[in-house]
Protein backbone atom coordinates (compact mmCIF):
# COMPACT_ATOMS: atom_id res chain seq x y z
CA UNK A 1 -29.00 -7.74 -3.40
CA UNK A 2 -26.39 -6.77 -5.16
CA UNK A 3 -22.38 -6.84 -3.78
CA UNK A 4 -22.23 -3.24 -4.06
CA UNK A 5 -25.39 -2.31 -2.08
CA UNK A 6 -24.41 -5.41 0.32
CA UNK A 7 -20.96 -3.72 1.34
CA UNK A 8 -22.23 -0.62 1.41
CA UNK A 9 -24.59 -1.54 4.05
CA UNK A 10 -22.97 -4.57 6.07
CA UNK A 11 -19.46 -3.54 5.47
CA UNK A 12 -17.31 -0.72 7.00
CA UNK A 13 -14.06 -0.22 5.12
CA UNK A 14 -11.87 1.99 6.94
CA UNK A 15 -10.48 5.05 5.10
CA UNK A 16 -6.64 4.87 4.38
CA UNK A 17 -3.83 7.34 3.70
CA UNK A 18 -1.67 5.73 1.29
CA UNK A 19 1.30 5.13 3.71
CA UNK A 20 -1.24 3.41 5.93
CA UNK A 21 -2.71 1.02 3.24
CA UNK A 22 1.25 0.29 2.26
CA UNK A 23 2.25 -0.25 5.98
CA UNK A 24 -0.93 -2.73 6.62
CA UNK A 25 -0.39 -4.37 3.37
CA UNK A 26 3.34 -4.73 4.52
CA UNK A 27 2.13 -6.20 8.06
CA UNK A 28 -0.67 -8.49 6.29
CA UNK A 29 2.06 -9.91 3.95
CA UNK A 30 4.74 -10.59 6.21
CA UNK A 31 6.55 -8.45 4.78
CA UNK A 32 10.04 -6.11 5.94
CA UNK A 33 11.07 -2.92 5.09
CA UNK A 34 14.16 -4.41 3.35
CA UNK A 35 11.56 -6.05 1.05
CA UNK A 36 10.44 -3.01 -0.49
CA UNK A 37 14.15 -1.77 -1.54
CA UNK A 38 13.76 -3.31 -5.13
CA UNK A 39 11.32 -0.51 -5.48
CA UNK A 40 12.33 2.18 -3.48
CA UNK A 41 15.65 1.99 -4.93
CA UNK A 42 17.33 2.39 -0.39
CA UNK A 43 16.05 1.29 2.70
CA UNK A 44 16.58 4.68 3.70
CA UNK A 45 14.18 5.95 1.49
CA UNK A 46 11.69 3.03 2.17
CA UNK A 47 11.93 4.24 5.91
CA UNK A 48 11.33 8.04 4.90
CA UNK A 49 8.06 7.29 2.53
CA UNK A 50 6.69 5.00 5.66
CA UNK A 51 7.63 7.63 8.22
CA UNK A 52 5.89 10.18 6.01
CA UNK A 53 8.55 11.99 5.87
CA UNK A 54 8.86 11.32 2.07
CA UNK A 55 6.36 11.19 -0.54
CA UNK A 56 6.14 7.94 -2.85
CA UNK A 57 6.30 8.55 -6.74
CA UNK A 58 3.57 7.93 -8.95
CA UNK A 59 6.06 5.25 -10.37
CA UNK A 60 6.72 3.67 -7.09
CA UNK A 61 2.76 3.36 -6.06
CA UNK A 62 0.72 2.87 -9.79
CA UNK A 63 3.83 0.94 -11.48
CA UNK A 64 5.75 -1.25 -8.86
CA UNK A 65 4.05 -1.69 -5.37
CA UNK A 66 1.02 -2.66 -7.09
CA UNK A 67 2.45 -5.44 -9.09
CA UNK A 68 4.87 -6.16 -5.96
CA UNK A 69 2.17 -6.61 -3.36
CA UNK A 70 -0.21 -8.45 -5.85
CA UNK A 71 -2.98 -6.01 -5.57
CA UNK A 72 -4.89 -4.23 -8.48
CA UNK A 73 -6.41 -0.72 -9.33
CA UNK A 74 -9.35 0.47 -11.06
């Protein structure tokens, strides 16, 4: 059986908004808001994009966080 068809039948992958994904990457990680200012340029903002109150930039999500939390895109 192939992975595909495997996970497709055996594996439920709950759907995400992006600030959800960031936040349980954040939690998985260990990571603090504080951690993310590097790319968010203020904490303040960090706080605003998690709150949803504040969009991230293309930059900040294809560029940064995916080379900051070690995860890749297809």
């Amino acid at each position: 059986m192939l992975l595909y068809e495997y996970e497709e039948k055996y594996v439920s992958i709950p759907d995400l908004s992006g600030v959800d994904l960031l936040k349980a990457l954040i939690n998985k990680l260990g990571l603090q808001k504080k951690d993310l200012v590097p790319i968010f340029k203020t904490e303040s903002i960090v706080s605003a994009v998690l709150n949803g109150k504040r969009k991230s930039t293309v930059e900040h999500r294809a560029l940064h966080l995916t080379t900051f939390l070690r995860i890749g895109f297809n």
